[in-house]
C-alpha atoms as a PDB file:
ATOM      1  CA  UNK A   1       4.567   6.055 -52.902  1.00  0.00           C
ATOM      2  CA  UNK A   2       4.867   4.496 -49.285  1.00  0.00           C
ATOM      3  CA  UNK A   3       4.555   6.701 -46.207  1.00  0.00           C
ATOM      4  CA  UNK A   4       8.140   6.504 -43.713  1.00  0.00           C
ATOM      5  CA  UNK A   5       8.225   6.846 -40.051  1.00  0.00           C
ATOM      6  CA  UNK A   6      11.475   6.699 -38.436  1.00  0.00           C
ATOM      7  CA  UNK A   7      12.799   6.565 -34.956  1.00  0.00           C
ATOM      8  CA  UNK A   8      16.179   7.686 -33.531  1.00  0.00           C
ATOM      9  CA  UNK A   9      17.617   7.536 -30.552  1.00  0.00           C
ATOM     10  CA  UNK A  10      18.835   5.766 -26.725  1.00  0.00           C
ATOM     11  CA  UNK A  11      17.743   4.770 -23.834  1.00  0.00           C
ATOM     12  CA  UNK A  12      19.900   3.967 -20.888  1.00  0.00           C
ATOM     13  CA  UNK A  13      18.283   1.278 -18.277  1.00  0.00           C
ATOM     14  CA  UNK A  14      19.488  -1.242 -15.709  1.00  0.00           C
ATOM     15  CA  UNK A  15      18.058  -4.832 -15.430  1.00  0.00           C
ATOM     16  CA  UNK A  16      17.995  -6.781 -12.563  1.00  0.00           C
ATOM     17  CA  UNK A  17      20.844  -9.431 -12.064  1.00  0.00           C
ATOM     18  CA  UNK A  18      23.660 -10.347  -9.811  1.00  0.00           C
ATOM     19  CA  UNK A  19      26.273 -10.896 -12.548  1.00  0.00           C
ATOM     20  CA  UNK A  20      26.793  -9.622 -15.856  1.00  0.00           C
ATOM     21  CA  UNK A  21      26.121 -12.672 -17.527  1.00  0.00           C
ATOM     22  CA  UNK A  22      22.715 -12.715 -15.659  1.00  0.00           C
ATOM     23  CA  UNK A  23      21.848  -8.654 -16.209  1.00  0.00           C
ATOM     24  CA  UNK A  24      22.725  -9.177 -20.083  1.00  0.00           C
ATOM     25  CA  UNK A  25      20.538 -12.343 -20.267  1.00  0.00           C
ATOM     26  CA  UNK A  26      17.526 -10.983 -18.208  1.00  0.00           C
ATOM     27  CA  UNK A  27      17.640  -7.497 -20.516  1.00  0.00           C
ATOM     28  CA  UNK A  28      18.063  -9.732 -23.697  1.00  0.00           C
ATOM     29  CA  UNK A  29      15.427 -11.848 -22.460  1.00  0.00           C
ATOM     30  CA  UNK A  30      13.147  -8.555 -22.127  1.00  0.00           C
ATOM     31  CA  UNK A  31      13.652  -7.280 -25.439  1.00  0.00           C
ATOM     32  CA  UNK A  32      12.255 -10.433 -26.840  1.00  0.00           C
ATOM     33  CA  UNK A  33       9.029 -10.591 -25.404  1.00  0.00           C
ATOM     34  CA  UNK A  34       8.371  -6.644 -25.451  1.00  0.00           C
ATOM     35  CA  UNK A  35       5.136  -5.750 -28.206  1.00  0.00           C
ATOM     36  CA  UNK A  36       6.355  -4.970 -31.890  1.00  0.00           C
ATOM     37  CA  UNK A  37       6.916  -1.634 -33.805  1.00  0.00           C
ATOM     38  CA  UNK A  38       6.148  -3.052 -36.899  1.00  0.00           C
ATOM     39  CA  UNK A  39       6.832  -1.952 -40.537  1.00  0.00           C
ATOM     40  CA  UNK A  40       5.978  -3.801 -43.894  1.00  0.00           C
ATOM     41  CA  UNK A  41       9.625  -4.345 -44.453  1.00  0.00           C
ATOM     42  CA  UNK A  42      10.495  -5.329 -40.950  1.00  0.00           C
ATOM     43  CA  UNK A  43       9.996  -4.501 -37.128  1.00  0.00           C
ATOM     44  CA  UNK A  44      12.111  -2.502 -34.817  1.00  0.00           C
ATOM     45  CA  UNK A  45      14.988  -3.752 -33.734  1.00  0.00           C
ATOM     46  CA  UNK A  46      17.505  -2.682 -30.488  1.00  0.00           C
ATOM     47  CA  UNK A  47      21.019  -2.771 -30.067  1.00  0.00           C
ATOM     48  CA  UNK A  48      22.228  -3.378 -26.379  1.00  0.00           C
ATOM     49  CA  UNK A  49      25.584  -1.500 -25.228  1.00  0.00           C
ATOM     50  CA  UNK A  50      26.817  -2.614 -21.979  1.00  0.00           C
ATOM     51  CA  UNK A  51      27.826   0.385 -20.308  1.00  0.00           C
ATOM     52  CA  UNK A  52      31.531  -0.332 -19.034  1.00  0.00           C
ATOM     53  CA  UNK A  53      32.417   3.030 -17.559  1.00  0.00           C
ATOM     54  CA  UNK A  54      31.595   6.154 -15.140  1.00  0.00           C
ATOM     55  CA  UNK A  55      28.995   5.705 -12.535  1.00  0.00           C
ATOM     56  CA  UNK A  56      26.605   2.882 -12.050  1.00  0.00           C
ATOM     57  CA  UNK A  57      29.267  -0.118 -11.388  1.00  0.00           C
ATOM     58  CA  UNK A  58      28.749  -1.878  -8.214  1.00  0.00           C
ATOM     59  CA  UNK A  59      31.673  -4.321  -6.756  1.00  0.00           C
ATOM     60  CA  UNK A  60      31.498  -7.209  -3.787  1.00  0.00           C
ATOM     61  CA  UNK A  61      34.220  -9.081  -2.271  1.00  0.00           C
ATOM     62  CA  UNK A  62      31.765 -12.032  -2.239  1.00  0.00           C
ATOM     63  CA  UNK A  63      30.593 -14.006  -5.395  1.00  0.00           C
ATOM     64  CA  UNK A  64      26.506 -14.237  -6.568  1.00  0.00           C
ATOM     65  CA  UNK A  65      26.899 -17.131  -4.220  1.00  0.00           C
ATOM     66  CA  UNK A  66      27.814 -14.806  -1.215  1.00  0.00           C
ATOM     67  CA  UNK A  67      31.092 -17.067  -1.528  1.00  0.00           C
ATOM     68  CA  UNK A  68      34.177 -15.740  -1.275  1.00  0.00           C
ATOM     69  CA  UNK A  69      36.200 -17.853  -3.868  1.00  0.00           C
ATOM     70  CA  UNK A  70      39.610 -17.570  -5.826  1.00  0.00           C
ATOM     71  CA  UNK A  71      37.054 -17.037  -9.088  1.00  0.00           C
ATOM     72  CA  UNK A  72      37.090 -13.472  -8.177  1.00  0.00           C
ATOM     73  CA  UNK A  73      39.971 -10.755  -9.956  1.00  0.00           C
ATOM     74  CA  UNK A  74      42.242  -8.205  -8.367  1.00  0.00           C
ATOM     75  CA  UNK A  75      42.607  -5.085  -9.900  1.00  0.00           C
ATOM     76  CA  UNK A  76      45.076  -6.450 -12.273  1.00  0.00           C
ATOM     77  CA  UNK A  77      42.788  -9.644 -14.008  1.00  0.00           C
ATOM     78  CA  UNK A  78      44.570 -12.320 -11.554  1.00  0.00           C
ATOM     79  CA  UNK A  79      42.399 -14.776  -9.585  1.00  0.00           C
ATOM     80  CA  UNK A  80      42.912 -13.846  -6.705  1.00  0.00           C
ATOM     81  CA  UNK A  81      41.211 -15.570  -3.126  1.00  0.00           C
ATOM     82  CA  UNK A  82      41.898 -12.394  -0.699  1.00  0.00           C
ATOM     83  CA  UNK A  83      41.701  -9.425  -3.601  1.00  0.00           C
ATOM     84  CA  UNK A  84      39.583 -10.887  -5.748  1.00  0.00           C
ATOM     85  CA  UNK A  85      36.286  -8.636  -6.797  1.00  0.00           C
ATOM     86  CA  UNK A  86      32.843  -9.138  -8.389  1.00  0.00           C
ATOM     87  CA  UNK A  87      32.308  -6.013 -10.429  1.00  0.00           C
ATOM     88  CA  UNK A  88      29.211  -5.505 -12.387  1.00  0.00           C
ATOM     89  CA  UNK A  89      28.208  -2.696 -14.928  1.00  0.00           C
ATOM     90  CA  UNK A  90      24.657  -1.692 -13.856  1.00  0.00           C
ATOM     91  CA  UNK A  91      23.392   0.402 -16.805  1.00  0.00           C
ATOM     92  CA  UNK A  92      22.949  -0.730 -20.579  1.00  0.00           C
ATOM     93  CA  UNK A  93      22.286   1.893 -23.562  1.00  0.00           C
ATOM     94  CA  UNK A  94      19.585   0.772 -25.754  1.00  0.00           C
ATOM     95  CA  UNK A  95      19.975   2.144 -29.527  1.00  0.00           C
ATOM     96  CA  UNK A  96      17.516   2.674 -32.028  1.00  0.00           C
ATOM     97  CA  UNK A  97      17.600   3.361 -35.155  1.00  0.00           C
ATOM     98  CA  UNK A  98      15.451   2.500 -37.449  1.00  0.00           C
ATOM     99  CA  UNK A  99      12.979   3.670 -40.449  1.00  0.00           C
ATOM    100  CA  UNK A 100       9.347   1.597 -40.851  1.00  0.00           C
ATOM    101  CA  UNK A 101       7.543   1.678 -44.029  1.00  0.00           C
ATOM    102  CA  UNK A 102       3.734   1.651 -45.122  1.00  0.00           C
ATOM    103  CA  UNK A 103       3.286   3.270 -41.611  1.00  0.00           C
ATOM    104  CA  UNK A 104       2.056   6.723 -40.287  1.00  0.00           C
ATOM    105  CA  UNK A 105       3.140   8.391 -37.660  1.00  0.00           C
ATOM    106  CA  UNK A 106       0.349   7.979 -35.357  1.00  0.00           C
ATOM    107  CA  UNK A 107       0.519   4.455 -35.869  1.00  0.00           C
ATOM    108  CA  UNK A 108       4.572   4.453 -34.622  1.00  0.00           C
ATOM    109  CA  UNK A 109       3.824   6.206 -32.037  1.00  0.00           C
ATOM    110  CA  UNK A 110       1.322   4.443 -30.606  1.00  0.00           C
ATOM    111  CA  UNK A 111       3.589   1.037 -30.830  1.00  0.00           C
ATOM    112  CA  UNK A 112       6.947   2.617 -29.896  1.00  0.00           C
ATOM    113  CA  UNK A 113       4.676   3.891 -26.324  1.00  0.00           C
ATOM    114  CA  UNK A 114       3.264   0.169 -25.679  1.00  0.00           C
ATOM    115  CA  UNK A 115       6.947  -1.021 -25.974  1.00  0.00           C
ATOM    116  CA  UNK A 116       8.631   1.425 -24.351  1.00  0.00           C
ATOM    117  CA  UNK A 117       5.688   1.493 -21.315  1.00  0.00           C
ATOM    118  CA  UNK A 118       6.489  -2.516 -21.035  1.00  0.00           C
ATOM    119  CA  UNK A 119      10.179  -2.007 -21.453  1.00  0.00           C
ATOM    120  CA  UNK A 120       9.875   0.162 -18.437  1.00  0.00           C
ATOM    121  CA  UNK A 121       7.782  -1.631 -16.395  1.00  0.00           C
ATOM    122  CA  UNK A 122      10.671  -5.136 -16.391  1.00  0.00           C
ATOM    123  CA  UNK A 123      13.668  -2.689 -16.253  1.00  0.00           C
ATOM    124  CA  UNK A 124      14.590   0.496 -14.463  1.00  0.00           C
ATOM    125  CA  UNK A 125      14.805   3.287 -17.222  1.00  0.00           C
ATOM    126  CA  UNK A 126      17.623   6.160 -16.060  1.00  0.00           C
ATOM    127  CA  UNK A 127      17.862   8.264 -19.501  1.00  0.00           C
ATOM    128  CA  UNK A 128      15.936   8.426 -22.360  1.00  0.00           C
ATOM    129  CA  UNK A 129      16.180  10.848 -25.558  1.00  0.00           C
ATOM    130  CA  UNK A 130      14.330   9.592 -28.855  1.00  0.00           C
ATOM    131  CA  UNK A 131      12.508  10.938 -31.157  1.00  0.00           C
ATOM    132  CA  UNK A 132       9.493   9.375 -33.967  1.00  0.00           C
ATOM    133  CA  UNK A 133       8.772  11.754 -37.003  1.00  0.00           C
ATOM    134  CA  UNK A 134       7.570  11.139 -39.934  1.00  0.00           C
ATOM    135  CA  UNK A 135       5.472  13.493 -42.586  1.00  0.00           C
ATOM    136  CA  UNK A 136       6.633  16.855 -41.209  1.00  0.00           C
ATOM    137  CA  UNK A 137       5.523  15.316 -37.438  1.00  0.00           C
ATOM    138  CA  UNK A 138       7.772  14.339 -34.664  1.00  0.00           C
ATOM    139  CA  UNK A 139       7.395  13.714 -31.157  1.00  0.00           C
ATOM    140  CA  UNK A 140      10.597  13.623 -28.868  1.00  0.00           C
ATOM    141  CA  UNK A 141      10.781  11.474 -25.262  1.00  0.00           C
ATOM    142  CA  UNK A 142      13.275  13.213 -23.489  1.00  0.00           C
ATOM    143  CA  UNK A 143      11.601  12.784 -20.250  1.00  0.00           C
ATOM    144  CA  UNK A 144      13.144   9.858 -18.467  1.00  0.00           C
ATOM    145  CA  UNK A 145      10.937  10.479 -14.677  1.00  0.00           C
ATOM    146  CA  UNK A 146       7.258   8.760 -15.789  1.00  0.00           C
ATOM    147  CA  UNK A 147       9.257   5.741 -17.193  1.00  0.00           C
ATOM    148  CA  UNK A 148      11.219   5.480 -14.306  1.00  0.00           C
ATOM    149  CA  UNK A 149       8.302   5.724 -11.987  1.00  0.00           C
ATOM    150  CA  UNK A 150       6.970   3.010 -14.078  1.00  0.00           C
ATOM    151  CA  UNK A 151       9.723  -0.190 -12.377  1.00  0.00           C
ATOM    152  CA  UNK A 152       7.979  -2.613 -10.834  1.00  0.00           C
ATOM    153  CA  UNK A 153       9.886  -3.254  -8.285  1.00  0.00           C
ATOM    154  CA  UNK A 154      10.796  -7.555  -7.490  1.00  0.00           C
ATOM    155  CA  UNK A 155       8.775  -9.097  -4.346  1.00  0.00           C
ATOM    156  CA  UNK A 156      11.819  -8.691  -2.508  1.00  0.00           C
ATOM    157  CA  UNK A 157      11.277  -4.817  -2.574  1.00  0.00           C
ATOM    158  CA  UNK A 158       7.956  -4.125  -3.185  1.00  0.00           C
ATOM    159  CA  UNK A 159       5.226  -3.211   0.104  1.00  0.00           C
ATOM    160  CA  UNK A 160       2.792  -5.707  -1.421  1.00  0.00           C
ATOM    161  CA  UNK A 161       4.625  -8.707  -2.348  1.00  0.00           C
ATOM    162  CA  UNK A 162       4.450  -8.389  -6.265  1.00  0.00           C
ATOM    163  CA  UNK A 163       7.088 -10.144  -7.993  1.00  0.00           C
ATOM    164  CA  UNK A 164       8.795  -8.458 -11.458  1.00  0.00           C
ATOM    165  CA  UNK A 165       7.979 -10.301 -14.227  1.00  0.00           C
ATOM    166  CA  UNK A 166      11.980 -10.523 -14.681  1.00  0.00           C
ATOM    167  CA  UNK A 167      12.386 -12.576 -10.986  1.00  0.00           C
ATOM    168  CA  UNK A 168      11.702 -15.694 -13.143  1.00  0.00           C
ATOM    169  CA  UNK A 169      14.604 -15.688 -14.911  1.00  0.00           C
ATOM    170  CA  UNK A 170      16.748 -15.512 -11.867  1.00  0.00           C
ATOM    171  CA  UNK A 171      17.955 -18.592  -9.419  1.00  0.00           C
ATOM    172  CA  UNK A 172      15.282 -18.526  -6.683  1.00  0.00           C
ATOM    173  CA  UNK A 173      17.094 -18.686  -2.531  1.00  0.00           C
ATOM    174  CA  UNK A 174      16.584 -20.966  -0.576  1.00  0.00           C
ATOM    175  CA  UNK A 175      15.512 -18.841   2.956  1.00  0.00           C
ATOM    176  CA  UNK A 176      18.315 -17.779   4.651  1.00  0.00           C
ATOM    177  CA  UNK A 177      20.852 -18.887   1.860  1.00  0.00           C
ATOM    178  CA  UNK A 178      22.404 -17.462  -1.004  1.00  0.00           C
ATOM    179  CA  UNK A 179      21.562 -20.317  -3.262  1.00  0.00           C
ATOM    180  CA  UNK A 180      19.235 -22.509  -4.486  1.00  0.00           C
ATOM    181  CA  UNK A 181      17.578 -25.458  -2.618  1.00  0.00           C
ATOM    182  CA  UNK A 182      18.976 -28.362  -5.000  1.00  0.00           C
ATOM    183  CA  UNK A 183      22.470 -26.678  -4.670  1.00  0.00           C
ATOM    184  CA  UNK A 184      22.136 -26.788  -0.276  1.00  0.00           C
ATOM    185  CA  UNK A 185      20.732 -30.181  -0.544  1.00  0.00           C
ATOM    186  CA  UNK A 186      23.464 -31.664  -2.618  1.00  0.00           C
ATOM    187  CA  UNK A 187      26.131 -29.681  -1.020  1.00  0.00           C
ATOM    188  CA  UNK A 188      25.586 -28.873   2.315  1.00  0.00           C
ATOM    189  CA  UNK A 189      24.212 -30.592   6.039  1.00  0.00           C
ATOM    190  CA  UNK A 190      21.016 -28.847   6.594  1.00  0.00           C
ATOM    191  CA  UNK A 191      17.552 -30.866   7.723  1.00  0.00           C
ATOM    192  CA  UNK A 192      15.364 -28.490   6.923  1.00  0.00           C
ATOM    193  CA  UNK A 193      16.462 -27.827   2.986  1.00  0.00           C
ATOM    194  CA  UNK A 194      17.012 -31.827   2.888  1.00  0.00           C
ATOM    195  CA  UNK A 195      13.186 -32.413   3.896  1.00  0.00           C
ATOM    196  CA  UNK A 196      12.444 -29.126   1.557  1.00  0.00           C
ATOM    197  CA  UNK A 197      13.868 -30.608  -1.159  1.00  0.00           C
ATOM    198  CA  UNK A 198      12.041 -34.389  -0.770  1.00  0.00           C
ATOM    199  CA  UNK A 199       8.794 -32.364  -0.121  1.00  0.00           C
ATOM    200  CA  UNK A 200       8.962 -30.710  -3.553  1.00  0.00           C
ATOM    201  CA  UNK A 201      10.937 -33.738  -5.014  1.00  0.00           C
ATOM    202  CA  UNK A 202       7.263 -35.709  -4.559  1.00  0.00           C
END
């Protein structure tokens, strides 16, 4: 006879990013390097929702470049240079569902906590409601506030400088720019990026 454990549940969060593309990538990129909840038949696995409507959309006039280009869409889908919007879903819903065998419960429990401590240490947690039984035993996370305290907040926000460990998987600025140094060095007239860029070049 094996012994079961199971886990249920969702958990809404909200990576960092400036575009969809680069919010789905950097949570995606998370889930892969998070610790296992293992099982003799297989580990956990997570389905990602991107959460398309209600509250938690943010919208700029301006591209991730700060540009305003005709990339952008009006209300309608159209390309559009003077209406044109960047809109971008903050929140994701995480899903799990999933049943482990050859395990016991305290053993789940103590795996689904290291992931879920990680998990909310890369990206912001806003929801959570899951629960791990198994063998007449279950324990149910329902409180999102000790995860959420948990963020670690990129250098760009934090009072002592830390960086996330997500801020690697995003374009670094060049100071005072929107962009990257190779982009304002191959596109733009400024002396200070071009001797930047040779500095780091050598």
């Amino acid at each position: 006879m094996s012994w079961w454990t199971h886990i249920n549940g969702m958990i809404k969060v909200s990576p960092m990013g400036r575009t969809q593309e680069e919010k789905t990538y950097i949570l995606n990129t998370v889930l892969k390097h998070l610790p296992l909840v293992t099982g003799s038949e297989g580990d956990m696995e997570v389905y990602v929702n991107e959460c398309t409507h209600g509250s938690g959309t943010s919208s700029s006039s301006r591209d991730e470049f700060d540009m305003q280009t005709n990339n952008l869409r009006d209300m309608r889908g159209h390309r559009s240079y003077r209406n044109g919007w960047l809109n971008c879903n903050e929140n994701y819903v995480l899903t799990i569902s999933y049943a482990f065998r050859d395990r016991e419960f305290e053993q789940t429990l103590k795996e689904f906590e290291a992931w879920l401590q990680r998990l909310a240490k890369r990206v912001s947690v806003r929801n959570i409601l899951v629960k791990v039984e198994g063998y007449g035993r279950k324990y149910v996370f329902d409180n999102y506030e000790p995860y959420y305290r948990m963020f670690e907040y990129p250098s760009w926000c934090s009072e002592n400088g830390e960086s996330n460990w997500c801020e690697y998987l995003m374009w670094s600025r060049y100071k005072g720019w929107s962009l990257p140094l190779e982009l304002i060095h191959k596109y733009y007239d400024d002396d200070e990026a071009d001797v930047e860029f040779e500095r780091r070049s050598e």
